[in-house]
N, C-alpha and C. Protein backbone atom coordinates (compact mmCIF):
# COMPACT_ATOMS: atom_id res chain seq x y z
N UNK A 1 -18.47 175.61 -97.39
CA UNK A 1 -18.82 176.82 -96.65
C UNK A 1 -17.67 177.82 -96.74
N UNK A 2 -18.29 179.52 -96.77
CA UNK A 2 -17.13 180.08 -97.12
C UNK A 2 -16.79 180.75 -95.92
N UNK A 3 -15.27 180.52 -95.45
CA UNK A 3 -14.71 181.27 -94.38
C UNK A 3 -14.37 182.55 -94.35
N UNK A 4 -14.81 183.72 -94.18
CA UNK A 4 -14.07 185.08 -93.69
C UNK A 4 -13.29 185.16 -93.13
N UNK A 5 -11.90 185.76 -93.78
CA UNK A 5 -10.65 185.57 -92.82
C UNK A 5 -10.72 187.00 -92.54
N UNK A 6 -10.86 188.10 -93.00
CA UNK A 6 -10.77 189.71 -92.88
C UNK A 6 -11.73 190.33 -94.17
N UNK A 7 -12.50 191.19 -92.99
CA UNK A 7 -13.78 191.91 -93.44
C UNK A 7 -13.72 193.30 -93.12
N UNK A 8 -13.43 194.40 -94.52
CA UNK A 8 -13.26 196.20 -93.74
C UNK A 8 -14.14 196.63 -94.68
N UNK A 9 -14.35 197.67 -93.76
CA UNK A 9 -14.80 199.02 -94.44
C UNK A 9 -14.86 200.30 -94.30
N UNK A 10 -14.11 201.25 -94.35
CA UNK A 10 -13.76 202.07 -93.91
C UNK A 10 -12.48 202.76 -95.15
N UNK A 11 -12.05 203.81 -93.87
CA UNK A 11 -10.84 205.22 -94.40
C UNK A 11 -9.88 203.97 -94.93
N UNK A 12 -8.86 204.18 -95.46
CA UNK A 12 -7.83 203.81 -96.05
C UNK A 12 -6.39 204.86 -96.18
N UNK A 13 -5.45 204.45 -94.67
CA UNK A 13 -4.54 205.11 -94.58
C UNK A 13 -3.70 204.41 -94.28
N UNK A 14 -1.99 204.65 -94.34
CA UNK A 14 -0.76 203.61 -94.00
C UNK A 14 -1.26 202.87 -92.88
N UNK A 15 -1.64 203.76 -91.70
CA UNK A 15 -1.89 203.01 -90.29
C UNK A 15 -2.71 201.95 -90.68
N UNK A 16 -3.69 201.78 -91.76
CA UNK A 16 -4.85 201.22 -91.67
C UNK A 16 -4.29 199.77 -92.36
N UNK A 17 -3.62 199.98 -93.66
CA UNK A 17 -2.83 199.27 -94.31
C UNK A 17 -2.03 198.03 -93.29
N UNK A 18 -1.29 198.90 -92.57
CA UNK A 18 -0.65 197.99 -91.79
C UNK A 18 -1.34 197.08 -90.81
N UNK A 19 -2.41 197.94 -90.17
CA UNK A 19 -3.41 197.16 -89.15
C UNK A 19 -3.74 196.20 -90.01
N UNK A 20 -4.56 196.10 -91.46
CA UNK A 20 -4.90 195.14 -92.02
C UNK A 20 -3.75 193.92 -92.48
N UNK A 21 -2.74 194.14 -92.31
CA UNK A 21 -1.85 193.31 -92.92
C UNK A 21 -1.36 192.53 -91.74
N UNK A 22 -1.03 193.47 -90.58
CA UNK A 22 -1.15 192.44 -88.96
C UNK A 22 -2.23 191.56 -88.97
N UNK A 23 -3.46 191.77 -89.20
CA UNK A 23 -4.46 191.10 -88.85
C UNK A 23 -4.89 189.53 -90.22
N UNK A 24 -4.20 190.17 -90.99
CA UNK A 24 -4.10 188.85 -92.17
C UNK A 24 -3.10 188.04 -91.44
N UNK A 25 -2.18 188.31 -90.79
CA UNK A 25 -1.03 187.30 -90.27
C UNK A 25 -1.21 186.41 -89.51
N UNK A 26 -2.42 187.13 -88.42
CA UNK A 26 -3.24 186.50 -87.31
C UNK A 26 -4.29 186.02 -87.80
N UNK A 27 -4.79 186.02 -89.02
CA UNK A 27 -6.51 185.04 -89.43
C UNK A 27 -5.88 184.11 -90.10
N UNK A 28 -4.99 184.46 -91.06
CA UNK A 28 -4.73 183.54 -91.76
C UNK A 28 -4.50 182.12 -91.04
N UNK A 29 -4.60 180.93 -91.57
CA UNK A 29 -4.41 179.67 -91.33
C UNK A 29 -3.24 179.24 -90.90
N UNK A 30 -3.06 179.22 -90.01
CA UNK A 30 -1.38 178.25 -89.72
C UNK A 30 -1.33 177.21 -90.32
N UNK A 31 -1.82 176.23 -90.83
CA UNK A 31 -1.72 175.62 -91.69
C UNK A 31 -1.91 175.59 -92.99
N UNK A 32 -1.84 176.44 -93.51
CA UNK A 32 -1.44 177.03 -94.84
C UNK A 32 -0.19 176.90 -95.32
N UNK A 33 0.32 176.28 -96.96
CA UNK A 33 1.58 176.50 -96.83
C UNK A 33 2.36 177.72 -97.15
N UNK A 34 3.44 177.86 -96.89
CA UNK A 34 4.44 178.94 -96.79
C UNK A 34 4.29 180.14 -98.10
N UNK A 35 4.13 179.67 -99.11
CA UNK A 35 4.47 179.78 -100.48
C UNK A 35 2.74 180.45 -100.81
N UNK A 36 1.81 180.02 -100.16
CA UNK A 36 0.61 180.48 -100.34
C UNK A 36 -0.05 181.52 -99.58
N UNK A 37 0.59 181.45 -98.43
CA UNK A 37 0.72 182.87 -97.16
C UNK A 37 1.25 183.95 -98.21
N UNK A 38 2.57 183.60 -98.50
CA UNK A 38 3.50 185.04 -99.22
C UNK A 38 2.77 185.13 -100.21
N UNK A 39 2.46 184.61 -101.43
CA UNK A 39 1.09 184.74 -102.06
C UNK A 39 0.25 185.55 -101.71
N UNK A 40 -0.09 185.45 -101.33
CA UNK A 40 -1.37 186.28 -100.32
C UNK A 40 -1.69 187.24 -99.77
N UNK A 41 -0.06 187.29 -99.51
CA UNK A 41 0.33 188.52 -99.00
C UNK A 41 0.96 189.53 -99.79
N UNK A 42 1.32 189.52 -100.23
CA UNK A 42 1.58 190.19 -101.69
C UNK A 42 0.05 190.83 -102.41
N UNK A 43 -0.51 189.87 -102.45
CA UNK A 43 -1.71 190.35 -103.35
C UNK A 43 -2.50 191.53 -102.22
N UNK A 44 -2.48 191.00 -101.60
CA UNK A 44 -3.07 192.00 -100.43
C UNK A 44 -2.58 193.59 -100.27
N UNK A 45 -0.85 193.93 -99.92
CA UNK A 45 -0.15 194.69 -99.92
C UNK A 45 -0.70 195.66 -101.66
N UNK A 46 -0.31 194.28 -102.82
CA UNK A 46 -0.53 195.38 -103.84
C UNK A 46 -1.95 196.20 -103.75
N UNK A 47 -2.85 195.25 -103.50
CA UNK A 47 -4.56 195.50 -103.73
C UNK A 47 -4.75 196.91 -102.52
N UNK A 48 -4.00 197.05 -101.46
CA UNK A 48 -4.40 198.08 -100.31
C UNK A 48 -3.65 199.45 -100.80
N UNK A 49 -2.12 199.41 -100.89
CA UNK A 49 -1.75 199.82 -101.95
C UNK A 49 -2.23 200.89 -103.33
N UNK A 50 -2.47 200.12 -104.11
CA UNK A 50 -3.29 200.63 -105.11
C UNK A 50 -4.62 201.15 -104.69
N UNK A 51 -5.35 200.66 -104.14
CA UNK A 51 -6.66 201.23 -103.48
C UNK A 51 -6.20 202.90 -102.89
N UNK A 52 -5.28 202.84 -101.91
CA UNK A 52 -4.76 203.84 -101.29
C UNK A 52 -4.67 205.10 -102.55
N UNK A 53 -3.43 204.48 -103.50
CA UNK A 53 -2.78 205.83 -104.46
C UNK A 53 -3.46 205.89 -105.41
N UNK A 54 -4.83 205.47 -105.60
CA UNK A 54 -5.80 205.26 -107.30
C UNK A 54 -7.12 206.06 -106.38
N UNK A 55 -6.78 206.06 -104.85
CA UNK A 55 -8.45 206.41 -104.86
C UNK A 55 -9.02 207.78 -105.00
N UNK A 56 -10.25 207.91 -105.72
CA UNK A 56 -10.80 209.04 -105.53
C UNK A 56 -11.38 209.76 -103.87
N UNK A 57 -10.78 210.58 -104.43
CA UNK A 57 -11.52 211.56 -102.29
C UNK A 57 -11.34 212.56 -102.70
N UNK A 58 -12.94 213.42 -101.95
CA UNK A 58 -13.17 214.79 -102.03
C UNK A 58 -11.92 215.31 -100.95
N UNK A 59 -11.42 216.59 -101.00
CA UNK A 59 -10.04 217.20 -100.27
C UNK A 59 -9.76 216.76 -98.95
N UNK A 60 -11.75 216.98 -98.02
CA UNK A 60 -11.13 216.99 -96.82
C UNK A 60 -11.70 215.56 -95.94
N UNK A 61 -11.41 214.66 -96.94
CA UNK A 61 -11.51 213.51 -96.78
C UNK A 61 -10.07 212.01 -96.85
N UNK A 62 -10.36 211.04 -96.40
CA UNK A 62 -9.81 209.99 -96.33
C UNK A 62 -10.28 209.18 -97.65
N UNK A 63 -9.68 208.44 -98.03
CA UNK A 63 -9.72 207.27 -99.02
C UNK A 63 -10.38 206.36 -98.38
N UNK A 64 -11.30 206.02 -99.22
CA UNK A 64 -12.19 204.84 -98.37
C UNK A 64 -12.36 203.36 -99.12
N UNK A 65 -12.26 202.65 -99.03
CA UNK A 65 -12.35 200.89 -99.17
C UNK A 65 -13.40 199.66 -98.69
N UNK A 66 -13.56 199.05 -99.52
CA UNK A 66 -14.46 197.92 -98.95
C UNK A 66 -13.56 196.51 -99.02
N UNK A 67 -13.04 196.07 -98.17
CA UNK A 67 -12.01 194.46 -98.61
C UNK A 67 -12.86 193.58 -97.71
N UNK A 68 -12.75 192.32 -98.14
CA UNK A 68 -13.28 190.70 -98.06
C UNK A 68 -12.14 189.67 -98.39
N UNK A 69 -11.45 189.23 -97.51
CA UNK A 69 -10.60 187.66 -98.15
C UNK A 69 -11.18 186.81 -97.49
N UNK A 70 -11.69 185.38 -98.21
CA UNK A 70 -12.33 184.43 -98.07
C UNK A 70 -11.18 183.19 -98.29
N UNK A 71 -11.82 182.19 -97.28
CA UNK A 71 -11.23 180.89 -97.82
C UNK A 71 -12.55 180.26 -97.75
N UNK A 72 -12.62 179.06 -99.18
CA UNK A 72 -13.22 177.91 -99.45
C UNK A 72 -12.32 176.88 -100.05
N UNK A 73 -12.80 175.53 -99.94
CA UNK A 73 -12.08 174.38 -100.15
C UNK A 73 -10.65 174.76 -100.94
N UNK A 74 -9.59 174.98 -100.17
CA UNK A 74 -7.97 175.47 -100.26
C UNK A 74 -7.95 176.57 -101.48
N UNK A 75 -9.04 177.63 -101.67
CA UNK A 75 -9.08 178.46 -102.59
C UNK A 75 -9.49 179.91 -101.66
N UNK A 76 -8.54 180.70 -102.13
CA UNK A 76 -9.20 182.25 -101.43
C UNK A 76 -9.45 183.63 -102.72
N UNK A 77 -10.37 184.14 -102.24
CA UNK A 77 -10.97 184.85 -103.33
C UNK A 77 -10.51 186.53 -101.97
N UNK A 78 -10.01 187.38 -102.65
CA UNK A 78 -9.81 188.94 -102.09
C UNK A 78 -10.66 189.57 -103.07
N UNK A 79 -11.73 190.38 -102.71
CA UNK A 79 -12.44 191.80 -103.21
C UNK A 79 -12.05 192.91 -102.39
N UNK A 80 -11.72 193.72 -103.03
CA UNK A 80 -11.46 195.09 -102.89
C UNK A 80 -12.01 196.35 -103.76
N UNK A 81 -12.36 197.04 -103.11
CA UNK A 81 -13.57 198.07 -103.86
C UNK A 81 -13.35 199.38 -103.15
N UNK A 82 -12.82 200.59 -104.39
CA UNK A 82 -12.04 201.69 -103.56
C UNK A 82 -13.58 202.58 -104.83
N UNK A 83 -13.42 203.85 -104.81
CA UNK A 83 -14.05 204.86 -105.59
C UNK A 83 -12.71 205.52 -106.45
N UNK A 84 -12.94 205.82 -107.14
CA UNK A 84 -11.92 206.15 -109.00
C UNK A 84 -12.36 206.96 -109.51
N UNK A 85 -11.64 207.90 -109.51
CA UNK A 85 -12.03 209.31 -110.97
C UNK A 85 -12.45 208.58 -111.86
N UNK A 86 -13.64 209.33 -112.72
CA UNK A 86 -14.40 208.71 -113.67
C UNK A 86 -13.62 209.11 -114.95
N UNK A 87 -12.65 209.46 -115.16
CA UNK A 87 -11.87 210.11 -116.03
C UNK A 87 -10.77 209.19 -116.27
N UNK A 88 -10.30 208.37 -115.18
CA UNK A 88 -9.09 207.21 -115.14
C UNK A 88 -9.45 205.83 -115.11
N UNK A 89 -10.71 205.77 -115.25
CA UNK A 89 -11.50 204.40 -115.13
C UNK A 89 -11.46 203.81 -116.78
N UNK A 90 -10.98 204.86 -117.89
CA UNK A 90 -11.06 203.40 -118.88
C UNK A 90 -9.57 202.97 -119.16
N UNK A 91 -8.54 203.83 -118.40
CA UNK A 91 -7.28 203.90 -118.35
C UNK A 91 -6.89 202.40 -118.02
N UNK A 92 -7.88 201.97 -116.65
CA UNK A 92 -7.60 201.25 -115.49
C UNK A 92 -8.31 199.72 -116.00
N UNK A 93 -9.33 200.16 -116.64
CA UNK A 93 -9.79 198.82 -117.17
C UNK A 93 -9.03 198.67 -118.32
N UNK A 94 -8.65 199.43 -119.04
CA UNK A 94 -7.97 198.90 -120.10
C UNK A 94 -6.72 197.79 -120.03
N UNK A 95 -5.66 198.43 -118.97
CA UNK A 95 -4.56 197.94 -118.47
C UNK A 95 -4.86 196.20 -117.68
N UNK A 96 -6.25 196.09 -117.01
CA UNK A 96 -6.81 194.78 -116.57
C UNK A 96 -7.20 194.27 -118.00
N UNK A 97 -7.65 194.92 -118.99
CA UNK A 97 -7.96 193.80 -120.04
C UNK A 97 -6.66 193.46 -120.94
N UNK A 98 -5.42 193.96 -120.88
CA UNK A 98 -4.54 194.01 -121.27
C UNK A 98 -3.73 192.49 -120.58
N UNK A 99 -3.70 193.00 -119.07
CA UNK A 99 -3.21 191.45 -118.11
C UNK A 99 -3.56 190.84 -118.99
N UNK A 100 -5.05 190.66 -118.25
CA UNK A 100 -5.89 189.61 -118.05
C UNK A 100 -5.62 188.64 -119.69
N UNK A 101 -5.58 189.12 -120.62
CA UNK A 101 -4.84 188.34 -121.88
C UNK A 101 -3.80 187.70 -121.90
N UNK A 102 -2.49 188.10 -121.06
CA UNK A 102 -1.25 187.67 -120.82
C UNK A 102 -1.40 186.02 -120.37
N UNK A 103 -0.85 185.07 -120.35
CA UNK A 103 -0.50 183.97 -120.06
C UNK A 103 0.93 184.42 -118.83
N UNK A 104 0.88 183.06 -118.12
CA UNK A 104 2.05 183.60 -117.20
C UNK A 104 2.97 183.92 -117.17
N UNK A 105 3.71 183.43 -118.44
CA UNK A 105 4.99 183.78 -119.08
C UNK A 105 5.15 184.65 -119.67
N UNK A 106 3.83 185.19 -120.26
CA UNK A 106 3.95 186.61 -120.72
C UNK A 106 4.22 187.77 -119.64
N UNK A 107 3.18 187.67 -118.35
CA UNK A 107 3.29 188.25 -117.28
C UNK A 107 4.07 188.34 -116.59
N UNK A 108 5.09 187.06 -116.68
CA UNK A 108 6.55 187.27 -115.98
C UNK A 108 7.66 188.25 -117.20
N UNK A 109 7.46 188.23 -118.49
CA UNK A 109 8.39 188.95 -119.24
C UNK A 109 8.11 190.74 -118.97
N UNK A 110 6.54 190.60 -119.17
CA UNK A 110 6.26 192.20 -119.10
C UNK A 110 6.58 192.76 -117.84
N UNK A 111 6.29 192.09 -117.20
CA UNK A 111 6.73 192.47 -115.60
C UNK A 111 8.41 192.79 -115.46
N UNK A 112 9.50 191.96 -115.98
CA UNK A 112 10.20 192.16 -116.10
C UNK A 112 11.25 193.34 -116.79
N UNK A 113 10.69 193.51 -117.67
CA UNK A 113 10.43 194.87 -118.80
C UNK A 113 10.50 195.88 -118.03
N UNK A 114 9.00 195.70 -116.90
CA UNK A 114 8.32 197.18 -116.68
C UNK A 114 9.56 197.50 -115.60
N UNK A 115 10.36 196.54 -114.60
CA UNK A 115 10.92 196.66 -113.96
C UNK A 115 12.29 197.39 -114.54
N UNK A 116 12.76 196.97 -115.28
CA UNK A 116 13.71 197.74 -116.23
C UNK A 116 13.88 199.08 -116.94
N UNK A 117 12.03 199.29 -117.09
CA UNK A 117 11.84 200.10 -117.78
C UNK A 117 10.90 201.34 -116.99
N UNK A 118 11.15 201.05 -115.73
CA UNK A 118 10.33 201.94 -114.70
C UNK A 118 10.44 203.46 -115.05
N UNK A 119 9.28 203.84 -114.63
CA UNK A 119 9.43 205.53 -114.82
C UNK A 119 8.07 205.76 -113.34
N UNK A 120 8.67 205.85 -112.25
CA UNK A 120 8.09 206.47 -111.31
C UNK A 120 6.69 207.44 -111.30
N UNK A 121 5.80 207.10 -111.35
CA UNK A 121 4.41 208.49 -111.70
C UNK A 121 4.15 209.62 -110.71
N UNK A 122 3.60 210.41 -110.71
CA UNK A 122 3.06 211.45 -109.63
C UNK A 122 2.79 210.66 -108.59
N UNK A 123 2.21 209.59 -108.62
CA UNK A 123 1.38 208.44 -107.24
C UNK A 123 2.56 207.92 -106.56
N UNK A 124 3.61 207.89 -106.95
CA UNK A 124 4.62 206.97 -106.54
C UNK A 124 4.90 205.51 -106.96
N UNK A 125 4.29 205.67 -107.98
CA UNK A 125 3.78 203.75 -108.10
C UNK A 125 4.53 203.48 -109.87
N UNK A 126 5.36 202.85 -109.90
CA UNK A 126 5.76 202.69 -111.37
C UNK A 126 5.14 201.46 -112.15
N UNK A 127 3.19 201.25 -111.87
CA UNK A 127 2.88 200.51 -112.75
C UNK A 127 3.07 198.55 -112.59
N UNK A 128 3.48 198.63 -112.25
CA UNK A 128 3.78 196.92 -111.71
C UNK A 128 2.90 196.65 -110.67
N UNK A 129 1.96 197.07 -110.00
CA UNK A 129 0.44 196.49 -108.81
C UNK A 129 -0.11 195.34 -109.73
N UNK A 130 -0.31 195.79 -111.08
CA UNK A 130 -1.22 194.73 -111.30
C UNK A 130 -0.43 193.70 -112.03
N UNK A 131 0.24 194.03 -112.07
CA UNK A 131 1.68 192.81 -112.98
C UNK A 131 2.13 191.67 -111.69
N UNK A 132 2.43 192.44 -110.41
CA UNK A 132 2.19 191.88 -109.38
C UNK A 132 1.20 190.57 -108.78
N UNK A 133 -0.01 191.87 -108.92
CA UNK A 133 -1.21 190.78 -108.32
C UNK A 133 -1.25 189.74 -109.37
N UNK A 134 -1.27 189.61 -110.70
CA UNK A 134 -1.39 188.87 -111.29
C UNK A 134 -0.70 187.48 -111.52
N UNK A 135 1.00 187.84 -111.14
CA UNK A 135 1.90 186.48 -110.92
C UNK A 135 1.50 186.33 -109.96
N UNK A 136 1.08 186.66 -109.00
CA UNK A 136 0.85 186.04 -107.62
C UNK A 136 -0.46 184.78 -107.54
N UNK A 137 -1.28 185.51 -108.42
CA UNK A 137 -2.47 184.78 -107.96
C UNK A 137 -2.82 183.88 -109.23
N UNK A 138 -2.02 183.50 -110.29
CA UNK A 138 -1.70 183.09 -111.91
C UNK A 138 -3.24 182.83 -112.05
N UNK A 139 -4.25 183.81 -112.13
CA UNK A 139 -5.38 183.45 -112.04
C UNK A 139 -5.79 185.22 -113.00
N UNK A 140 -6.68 185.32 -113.49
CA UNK A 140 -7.03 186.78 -114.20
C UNK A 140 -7.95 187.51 -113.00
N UNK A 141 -7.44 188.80 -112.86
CA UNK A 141 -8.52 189.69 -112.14
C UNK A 141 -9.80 190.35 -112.56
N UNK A 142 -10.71 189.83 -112.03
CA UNK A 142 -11.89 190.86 -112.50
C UNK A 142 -12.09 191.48 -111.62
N UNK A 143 -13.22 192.44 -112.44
CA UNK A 143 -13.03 193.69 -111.98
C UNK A 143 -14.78 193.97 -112.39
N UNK A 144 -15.03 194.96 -111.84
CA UNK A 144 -16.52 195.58 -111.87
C UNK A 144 -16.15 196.96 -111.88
N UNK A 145 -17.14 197.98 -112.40
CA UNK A 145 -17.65 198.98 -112.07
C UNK A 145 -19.17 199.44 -112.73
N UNK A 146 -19.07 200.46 -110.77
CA UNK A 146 -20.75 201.07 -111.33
C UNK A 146 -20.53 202.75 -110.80
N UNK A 147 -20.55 203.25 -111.68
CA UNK A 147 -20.60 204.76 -111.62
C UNK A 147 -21.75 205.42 -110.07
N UNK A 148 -20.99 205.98 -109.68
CA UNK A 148 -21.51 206.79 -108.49
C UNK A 148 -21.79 208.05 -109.08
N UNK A 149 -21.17 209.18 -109.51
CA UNK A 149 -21.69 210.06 -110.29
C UNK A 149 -20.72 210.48 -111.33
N UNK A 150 -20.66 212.14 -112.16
CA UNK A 150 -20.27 212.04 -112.88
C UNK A 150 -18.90 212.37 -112.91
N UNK A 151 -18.20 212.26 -111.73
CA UNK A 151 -16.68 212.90 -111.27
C UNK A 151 -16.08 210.73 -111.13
N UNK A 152 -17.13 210.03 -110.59
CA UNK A 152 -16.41 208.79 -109.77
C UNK A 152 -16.92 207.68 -109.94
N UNK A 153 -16.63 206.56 -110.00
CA UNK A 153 -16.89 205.05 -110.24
C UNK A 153 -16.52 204.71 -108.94
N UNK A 154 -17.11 203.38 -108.41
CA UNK A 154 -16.80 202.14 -107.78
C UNK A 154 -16.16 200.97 -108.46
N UNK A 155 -14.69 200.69 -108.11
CA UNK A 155 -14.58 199.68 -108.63
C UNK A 155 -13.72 198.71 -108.10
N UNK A 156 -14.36 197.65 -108.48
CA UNK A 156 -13.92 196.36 -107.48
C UNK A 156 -13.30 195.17 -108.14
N UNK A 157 -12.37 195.11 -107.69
CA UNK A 157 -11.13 194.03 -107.97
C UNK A 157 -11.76 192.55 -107.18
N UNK A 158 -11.80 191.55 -107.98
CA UNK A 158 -11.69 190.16 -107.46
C UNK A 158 -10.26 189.21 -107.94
N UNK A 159 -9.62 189.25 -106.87
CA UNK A 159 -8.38 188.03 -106.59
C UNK A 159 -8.86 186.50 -106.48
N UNK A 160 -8.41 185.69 -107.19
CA UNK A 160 -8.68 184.42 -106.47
C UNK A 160 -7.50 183.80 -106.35
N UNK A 161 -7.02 182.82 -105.36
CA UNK A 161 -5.43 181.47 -105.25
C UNK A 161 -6.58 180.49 -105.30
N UNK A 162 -6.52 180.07 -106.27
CA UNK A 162 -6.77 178.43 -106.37
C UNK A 162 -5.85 177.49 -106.46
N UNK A 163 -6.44 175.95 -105.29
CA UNK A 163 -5.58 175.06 -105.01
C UNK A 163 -4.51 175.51 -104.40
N UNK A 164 -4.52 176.05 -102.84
CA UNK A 164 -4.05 176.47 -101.58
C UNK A 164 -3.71 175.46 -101.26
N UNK A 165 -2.33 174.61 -101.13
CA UNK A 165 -2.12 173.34 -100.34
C UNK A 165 -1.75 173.85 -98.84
N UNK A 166 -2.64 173.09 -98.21
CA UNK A 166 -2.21 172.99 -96.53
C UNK A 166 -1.01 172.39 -96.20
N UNK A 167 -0.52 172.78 -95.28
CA UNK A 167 0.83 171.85 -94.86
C UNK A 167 0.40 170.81 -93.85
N UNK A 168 0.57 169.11 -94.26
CA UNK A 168 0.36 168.12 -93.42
C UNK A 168 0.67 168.13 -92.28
N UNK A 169 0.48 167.78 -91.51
CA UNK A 169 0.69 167.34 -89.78
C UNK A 169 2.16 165.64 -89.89
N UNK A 170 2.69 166.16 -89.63
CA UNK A 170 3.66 165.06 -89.45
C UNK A 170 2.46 164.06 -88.53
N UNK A 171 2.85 162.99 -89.06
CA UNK A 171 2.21 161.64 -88.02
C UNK A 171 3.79 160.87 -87.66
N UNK A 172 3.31 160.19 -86.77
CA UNK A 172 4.74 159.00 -85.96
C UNK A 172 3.94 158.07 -85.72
């Protein structure tokens, strides 16, 4: 059975960011281990993040989001689904089909690289979100999109951590 740990939908602003990231602290599992929380959390931060500085919004509007993190048998799956200029959408899939090829060691070198080799963008973001999510979750992201019209896409990121070890209960 699959557990809902945090379910939004709505604007997407710092305040909101942060509310969601308090509230992962408080669903999440206390018995979860350490190493799979920060995991988690990470992927989360990048995924709200990027949603935030990638999203499409008309002027006198907010950025808006759809997120879901699930746990099933010690595995959690994050969807996140922001709206995207239809103009930066093969930019964005390209760069996921690019990961998504990498092996982990590749992903730890390029990542390393990009860190070295940063060049700050208009967004504030020097490119490492998905280099990020990707060591985090050593799992490939998919991704969807379905065109809303001819300015914007929907598109939705799936995270998964597979094999989440719980932390045992000491017995005496």
């Amino acid at each position: 059975m699959e557990n809902v740990i945090i379910e939004y939908k709505g604007d997407i602003t710092f305040d909101k960011i942060e509310e969601l990231l308090t509230l992962f602290n408080h669903n999440i599992l206390s018995t979860i281990s350490p190493l799979c929380k920060t995991r988690l959390f990470s992927i989360m931060v990048e995924c709200l993040e990027n949603a935030y500085r990638h999203n499409y919004k008309l002027p006198d509007q907010h950025p808006a989001i759809e997120l879901l993190l699930t746990e099933h048998d010690n595995s959690y799956t994050l969807k996140i689904s922001n709206l995207i200029d239809a103009d930066k959408l093969p930019q964005m899939t390209n760069r996921l089909d690019q990961i998504n090829k990498l092996d982990s060691v590749s992903v730890k070198k390029v990542y390393n690289e990009a860190i070295h080799q940063a060049h700050i963008s208009e967004k504030g973001g020097a490119g490492l979100g998905l280099l990020k999510i990707m060591r985090s979750s050593n799992q490939p992201i998919k991704y969807e999109s379905v065109s809303v019209d001819e300015r914007c896409s929907l598109l939705t990121l799936t995270i998964r951590i597979i094999d989440c070890q719980h932390n045992k209960k000491k017995t005496q």
